[in-house]
N, C-alpha and C. Protein backbone atom coordinates (compact mmCIF):
# COMPACT_ATOMS: atom_id res chain seq x y z
N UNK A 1 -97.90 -164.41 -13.27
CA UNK A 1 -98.48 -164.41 -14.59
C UNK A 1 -97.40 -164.78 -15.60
N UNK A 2 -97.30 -165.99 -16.84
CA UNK A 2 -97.15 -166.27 -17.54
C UNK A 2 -97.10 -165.42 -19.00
N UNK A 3 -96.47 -165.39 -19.61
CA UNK A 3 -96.39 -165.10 -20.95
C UNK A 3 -95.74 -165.56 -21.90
N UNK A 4 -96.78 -166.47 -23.09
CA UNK A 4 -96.15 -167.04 -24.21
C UNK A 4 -95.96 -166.73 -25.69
N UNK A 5 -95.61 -166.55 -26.01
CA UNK A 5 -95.05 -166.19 -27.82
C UNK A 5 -94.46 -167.45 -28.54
N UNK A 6 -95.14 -167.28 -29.92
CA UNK A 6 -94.34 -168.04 -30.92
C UNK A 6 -94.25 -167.32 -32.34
N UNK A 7 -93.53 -167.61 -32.73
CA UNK A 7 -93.44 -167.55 -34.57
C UNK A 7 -92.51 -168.48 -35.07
N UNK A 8 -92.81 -168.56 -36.49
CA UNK A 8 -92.12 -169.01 -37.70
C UNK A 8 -91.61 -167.76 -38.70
N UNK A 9 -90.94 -167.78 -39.56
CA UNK A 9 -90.57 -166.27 -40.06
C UNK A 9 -90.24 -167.50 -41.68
N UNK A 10 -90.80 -166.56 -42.63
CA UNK A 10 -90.40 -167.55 -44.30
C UNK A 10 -88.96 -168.22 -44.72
N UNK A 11 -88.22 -167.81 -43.45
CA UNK A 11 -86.71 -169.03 -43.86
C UNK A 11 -87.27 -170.18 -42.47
N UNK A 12 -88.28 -170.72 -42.38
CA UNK A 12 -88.06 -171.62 -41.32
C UNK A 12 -87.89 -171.74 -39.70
N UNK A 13 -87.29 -170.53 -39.62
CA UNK A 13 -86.39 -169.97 -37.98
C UNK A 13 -88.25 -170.00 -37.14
N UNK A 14 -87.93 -171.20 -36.37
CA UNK A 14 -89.26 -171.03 -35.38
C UNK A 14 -88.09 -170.57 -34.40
N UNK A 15 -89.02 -169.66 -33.77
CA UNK A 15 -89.10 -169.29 -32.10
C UNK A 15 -90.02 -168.95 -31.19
N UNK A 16 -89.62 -169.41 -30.01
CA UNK A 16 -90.89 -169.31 -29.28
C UNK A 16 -90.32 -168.65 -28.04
N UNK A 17 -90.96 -167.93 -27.11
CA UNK A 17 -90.60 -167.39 -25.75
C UNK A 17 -91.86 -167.45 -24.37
N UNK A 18 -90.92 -167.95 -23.14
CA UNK A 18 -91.81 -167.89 -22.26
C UNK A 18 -91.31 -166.98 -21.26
N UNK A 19 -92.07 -165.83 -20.20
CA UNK A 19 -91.56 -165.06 -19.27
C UNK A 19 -93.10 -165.18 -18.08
N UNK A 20 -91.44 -165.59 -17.52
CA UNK A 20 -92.31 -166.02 -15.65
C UNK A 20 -91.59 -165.05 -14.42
N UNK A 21 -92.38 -164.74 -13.50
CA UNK A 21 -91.80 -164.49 -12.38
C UNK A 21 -90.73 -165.31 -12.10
N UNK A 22 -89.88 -164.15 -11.36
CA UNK A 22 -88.25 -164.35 -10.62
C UNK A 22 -88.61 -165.51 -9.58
N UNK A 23 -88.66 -166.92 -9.96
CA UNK A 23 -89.39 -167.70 -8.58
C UNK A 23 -88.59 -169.12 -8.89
N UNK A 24 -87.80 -169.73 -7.89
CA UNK A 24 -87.58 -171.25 -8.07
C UNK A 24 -88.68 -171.84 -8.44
N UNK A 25 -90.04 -171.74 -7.79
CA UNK A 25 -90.77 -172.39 -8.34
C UNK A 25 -90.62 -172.86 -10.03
N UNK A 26 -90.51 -171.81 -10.90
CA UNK A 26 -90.86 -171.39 -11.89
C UNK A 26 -89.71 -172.53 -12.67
N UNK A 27 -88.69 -172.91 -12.35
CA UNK A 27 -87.34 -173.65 -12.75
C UNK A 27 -88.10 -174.45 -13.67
N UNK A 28 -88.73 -175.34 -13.06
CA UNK A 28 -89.32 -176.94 -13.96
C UNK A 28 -90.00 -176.50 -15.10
N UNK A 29 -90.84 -175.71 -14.96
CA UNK A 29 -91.51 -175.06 -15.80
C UNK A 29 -90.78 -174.92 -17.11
N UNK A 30 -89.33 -174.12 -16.64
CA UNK A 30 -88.72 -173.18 -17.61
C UNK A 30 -87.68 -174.26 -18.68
N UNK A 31 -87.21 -175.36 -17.81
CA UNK A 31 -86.84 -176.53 -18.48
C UNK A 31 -87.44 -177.03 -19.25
N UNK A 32 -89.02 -177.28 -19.01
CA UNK A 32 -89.65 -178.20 -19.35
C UNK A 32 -90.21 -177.35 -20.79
N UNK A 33 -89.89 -176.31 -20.64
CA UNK A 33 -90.54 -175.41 -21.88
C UNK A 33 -89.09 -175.65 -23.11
N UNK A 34 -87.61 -175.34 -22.56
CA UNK A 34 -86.94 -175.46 -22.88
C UNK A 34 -86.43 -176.93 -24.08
N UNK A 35 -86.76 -177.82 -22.96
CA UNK A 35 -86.65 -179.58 -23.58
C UNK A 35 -88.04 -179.92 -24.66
N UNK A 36 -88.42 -179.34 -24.58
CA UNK A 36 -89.67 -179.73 -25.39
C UNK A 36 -89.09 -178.94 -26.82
N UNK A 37 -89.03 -178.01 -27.50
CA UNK A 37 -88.33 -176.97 -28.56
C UNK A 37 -87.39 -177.56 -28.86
N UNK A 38 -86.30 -178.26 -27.66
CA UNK A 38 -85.06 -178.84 -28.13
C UNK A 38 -85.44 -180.11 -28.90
N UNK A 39 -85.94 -181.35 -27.70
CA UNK A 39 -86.35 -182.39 -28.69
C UNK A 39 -87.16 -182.28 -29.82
N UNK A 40 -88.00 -181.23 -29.98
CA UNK A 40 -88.75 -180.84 -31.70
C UNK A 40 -88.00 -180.55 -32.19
N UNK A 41 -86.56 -179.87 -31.90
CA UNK A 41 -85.67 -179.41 -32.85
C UNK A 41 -84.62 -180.79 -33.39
N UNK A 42 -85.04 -181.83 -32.86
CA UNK A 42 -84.31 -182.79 -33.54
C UNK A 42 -82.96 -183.17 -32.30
N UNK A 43 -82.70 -182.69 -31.78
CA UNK A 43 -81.70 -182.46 -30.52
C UNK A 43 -81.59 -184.43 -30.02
N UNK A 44 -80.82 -184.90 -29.68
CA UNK A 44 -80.91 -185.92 -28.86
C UNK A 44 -81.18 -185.78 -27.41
N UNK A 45 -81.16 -186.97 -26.77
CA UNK A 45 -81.71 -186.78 -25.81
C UNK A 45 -80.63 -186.58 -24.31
N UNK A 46 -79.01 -186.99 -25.26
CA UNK A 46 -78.21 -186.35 -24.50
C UNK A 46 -77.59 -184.80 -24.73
N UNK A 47 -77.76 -184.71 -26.00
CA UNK A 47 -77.49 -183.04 -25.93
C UNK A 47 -78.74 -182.35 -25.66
N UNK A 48 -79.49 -182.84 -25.27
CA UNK A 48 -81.04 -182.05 -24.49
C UNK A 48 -80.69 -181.70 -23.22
N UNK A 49 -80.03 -182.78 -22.53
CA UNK A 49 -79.69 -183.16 -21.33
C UNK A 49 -78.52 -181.87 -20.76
N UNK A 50 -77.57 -181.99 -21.50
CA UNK A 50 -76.59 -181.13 -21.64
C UNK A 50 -77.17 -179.53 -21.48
N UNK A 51 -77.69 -179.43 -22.50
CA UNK A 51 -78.11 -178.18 -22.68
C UNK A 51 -79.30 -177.84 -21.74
N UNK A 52 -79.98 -178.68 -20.65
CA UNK A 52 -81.14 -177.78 -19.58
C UNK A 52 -80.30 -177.98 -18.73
N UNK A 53 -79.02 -178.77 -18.13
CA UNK A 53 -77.75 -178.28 -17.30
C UNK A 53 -77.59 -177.01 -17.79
N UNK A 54 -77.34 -176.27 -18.46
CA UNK A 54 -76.87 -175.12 -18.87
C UNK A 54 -77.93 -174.12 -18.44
N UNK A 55 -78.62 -174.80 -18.62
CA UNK A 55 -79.84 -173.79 -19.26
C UNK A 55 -80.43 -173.24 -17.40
N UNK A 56 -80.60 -174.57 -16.85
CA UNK A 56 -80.54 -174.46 -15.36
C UNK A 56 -79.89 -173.67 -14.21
N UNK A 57 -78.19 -174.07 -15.23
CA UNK A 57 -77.60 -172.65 -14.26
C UNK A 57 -77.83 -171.33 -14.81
N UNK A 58 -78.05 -171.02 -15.78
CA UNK A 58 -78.36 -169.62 -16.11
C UNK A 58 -79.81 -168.77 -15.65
N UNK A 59 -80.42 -170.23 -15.82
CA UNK A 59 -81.68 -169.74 -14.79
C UNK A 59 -81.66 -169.85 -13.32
N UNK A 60 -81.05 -170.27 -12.81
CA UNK A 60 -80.94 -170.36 -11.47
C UNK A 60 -80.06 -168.78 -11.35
N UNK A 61 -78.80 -168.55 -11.77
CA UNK A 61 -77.99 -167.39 -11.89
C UNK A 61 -79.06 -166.22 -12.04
N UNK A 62 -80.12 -166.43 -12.69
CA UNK A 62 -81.26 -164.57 -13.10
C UNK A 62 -81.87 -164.74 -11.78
N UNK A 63 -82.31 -166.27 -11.38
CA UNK A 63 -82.98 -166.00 -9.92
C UNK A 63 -82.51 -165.58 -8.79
N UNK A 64 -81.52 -165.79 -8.79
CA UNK A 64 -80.34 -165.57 -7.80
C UNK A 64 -79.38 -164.14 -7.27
N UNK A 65 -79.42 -163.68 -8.72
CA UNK A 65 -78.54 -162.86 -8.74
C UNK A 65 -79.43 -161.06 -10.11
N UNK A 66 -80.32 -162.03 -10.53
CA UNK A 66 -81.03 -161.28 -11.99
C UNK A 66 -82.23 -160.71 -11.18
N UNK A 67 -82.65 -161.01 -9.92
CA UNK A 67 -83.78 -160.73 -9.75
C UNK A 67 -83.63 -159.93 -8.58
N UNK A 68 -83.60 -158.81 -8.42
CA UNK A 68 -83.57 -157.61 -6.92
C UNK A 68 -84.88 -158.00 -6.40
N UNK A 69 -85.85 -157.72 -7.15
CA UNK A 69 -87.46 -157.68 -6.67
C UNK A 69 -87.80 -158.90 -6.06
N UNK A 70 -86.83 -159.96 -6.70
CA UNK A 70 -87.40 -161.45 -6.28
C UNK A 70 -88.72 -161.60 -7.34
N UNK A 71 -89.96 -162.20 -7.23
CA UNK A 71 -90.50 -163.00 -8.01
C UNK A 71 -91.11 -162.06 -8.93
N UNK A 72 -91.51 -160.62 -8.39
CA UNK A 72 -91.54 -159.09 -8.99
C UNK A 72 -91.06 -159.31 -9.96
N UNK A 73 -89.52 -159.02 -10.14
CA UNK A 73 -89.19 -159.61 -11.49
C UNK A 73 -89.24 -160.29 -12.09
N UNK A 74 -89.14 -160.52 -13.78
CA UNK A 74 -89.42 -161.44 -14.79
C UNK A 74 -88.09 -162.40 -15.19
N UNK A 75 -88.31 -163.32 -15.65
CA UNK A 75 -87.09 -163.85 -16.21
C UNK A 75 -87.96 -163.99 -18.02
N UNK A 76 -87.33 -164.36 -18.52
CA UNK A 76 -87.99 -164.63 -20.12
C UNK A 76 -86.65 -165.45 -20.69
N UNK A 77 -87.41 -166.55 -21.04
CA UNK A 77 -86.44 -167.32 -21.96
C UNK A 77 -87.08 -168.27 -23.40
N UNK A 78 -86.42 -167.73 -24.16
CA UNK A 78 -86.41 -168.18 -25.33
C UNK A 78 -85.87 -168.87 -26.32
N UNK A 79 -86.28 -169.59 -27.30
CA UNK A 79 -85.86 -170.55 -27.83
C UNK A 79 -85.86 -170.02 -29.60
N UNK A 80 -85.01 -170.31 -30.28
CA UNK A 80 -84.84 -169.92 -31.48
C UNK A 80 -84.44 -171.12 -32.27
N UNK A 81 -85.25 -171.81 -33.16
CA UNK A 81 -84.07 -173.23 -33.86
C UNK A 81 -84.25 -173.33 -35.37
N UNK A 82 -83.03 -173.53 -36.15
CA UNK A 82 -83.30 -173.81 -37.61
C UNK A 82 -82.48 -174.54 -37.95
N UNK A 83 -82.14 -175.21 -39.41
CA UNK A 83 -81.53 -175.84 -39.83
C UNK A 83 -80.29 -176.18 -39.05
N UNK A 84 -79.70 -174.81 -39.05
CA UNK A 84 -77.53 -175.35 -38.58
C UNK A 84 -77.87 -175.24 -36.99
N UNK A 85 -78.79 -174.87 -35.83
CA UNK A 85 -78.58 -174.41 -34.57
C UNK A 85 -79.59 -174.44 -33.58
N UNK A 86 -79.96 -175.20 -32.59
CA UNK A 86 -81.33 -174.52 -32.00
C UNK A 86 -80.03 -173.51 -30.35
N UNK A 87 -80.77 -172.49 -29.78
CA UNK A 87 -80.20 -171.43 -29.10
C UNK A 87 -80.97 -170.95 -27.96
N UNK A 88 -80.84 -170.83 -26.68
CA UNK A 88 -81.43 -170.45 -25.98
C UNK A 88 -81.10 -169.16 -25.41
N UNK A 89 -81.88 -168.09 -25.05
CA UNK A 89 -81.79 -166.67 -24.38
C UNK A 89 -82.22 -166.89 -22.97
N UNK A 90 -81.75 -166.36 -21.95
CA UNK A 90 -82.21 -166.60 -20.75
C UNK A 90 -81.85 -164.48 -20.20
N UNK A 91 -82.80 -164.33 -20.31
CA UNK A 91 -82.97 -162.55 -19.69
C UNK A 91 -83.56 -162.39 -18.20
N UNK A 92 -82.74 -161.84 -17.56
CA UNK A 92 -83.39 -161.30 -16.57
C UNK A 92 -83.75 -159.89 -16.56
N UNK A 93 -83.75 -159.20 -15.01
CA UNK A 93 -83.82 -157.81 -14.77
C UNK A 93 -82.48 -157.43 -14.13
N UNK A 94 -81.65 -157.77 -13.70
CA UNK A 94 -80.21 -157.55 -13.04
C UNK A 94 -79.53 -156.95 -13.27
N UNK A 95 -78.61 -156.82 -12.74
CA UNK A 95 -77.08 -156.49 -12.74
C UNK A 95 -76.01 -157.50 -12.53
N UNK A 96 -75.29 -158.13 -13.81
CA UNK A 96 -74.42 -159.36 -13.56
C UNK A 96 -73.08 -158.73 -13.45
N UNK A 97 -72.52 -159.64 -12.66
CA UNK A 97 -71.14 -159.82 -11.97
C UNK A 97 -70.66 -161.02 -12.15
N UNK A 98 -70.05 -161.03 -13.11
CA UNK A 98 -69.16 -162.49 -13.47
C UNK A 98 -68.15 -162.94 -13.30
N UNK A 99 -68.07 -164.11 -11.96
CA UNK A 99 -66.74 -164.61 -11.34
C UNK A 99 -67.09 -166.09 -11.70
N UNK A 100 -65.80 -166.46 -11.13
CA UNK A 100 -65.67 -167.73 -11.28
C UNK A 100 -65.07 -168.52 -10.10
N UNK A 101 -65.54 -169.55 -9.51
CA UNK A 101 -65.07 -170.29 -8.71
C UNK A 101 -63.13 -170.34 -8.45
N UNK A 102 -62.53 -170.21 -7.23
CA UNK A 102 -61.08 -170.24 -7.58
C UNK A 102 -61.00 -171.55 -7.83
N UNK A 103 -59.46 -172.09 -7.92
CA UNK A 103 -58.78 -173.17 -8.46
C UNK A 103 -59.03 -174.08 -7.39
N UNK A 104 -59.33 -174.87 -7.25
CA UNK A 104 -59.27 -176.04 -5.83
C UNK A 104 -59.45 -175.75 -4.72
N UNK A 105 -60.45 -174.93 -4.86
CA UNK A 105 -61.65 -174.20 -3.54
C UNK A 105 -62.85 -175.36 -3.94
N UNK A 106 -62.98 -176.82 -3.28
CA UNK A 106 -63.77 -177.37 -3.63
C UNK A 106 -65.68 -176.98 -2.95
N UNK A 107 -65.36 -175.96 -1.96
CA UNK A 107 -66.91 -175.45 -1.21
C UNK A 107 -67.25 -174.54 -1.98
N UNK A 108 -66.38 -173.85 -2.86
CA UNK A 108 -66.63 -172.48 -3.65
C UNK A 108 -67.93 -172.63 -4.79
N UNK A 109 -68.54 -171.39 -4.96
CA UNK A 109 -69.84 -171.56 -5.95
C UNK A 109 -69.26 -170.73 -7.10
N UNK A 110 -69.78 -170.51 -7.95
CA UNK A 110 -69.40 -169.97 -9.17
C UNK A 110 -68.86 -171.35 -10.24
N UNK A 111 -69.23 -171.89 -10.59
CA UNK A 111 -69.12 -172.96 -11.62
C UNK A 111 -69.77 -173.05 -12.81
N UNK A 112 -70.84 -172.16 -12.24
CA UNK A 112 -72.22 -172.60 -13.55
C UNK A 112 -71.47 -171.62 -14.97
N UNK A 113 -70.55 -170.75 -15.02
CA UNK A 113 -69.93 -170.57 -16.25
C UNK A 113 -69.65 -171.57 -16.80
N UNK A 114 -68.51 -172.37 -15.92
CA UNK A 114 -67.89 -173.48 -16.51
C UNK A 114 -68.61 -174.58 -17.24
N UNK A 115 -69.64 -174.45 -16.88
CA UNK A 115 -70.46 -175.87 -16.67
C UNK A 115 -71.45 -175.77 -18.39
N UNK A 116 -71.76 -174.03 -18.30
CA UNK A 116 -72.75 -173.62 -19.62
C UNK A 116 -71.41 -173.62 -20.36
N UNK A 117 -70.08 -173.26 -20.49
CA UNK A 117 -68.64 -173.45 -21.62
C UNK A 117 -68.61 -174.62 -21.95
N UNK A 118 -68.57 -176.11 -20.98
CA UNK A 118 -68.28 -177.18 -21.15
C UNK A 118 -69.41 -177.70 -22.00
N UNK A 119 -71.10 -177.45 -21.69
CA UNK A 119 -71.98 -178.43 -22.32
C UNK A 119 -72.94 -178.00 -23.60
N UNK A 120 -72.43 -176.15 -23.46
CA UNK A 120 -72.84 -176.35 -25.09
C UNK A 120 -71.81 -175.97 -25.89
N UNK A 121 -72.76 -175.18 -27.38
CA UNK A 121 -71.49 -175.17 -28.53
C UNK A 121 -70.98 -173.40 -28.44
N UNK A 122 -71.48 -172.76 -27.70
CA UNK A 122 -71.60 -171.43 -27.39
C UNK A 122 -71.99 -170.86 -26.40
N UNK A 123 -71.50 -169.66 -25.72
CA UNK A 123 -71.86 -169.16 -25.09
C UNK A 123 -71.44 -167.20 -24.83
N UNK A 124 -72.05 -166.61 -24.51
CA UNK A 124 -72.28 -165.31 -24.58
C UNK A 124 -73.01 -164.64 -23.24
N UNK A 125 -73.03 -163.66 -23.08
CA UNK A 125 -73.48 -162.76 -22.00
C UNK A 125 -73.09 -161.65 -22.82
N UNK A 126 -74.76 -160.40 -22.39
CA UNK A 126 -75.03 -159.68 -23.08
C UNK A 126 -75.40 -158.67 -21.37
N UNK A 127 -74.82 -157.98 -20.95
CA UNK A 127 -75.20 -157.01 -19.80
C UNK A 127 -75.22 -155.62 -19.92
N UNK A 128 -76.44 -155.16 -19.39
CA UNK A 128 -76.98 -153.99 -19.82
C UNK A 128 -77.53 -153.37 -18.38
N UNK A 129 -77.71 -152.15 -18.77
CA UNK A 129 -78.60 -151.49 -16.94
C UNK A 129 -79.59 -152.16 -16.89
N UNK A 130 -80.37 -152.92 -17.44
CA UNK A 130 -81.77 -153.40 -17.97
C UNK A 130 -82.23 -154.46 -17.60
N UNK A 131 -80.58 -155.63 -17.55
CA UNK A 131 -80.44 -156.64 -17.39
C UNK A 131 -79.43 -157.12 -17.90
N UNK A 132 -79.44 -158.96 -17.58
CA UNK A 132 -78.56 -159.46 -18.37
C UNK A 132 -79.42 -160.62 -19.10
N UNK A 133 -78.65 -160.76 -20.51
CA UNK A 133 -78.83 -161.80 -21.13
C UNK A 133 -78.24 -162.87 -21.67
N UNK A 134 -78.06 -164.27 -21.52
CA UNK A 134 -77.26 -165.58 -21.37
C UNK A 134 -77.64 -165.80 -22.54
N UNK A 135 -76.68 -166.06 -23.23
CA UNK A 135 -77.32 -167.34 -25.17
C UNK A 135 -76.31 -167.91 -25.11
N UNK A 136 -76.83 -169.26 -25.17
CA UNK A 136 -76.51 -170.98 -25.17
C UNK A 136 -76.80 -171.35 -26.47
N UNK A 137 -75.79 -172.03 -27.06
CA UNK A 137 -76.19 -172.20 -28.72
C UNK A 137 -76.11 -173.81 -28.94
N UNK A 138 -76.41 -174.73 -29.04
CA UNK A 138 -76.03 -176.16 -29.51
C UNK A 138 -76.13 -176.06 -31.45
N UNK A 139 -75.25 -176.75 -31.95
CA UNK A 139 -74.74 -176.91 -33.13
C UNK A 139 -75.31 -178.28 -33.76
N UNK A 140 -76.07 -178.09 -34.46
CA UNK A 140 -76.57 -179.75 -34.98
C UNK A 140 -75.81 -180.19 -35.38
N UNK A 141 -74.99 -179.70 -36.11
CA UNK A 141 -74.07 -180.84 -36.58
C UNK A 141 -73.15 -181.61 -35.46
N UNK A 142 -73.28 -181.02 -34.18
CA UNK A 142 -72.74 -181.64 -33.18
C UNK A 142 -73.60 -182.23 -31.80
N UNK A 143 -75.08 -182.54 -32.29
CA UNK A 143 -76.29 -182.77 -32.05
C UNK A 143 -75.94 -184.05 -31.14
N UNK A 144 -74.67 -185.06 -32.14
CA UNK A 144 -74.57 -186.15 -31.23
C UNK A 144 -73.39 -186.36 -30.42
N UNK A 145 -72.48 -185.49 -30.35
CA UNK A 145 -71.89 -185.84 -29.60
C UNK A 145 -71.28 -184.27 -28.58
N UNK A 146 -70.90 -184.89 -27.54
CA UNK A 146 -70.88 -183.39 -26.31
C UNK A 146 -69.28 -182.84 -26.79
N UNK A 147 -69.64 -181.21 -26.38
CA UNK A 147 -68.07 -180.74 -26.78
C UNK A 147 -66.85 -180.83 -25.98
């Protein structure tokens, strides 16, 4: 089961949120909800690009690692955009553990930090008993070109 939300609030700030079962299936979906908000937000179509790389590993990371129950659990991700920023939230139900790939271990996994540091303008992790939560920020004023 699906669940969608939107608002506008009187300074402009639309946001919208979608929460799906803990499921690969669910990935395309969650992009495709993602890229759509971005390109309305004015975004190009390479910092769109950029940012559902990001957005991909963080969702892949709640499925992976965010979800005990497996599809039981929810993921919810949301989109927030206004004038200076559009921002994405990616929440699971988990418990995160944040490593990182070693130095020239080229079979090693753990990259997708690197990968959400390198392609947007921000990044954050928010971990709680509850869960964790990922926010990815792109910067319009840096709309056209990658950081």
């Amino acid at each position: 089961m699906k669940n969608t939300d939107q608002t506008m609030d009187k300074n402009r700030v639309a946001r919208k949120a979608l929460t799906i079962p803990a499921d690969a299936a669910s990935c395309g979906e969650l992009r495709d909800f993602v890229r759509a908000g971005a390109l309305d937000a004015g975004l190009s179509e390479e910092r769109t690009y950029d940012l559902l790389v990001a957005v991909n590993e963080a969702i892949s990371n709640a499925i992976e690692h965010g979800s005990p129950l497996g599809p039981r659990n929810k993921i919810r991700v949301s989109w927030t955009q206004d004038s200076n920023h559009f921002e994405v939230r990616i929440k699971d139900e988990g418990v995160f553990k944040r490593t990182l790939a070693p130095s020239g271990d080229e079979e090693a996994r753990g990259r997708g930090i690197f990968l959400m540091l390198a392609l947007t303008d921000q990044v954050s992790f928010n971990e709680t008993a509850k869960g964790t939560t990922v926010h990815l920020v792109i910067h319009h004023q840096s709309a056209g070109s990658a950081t």
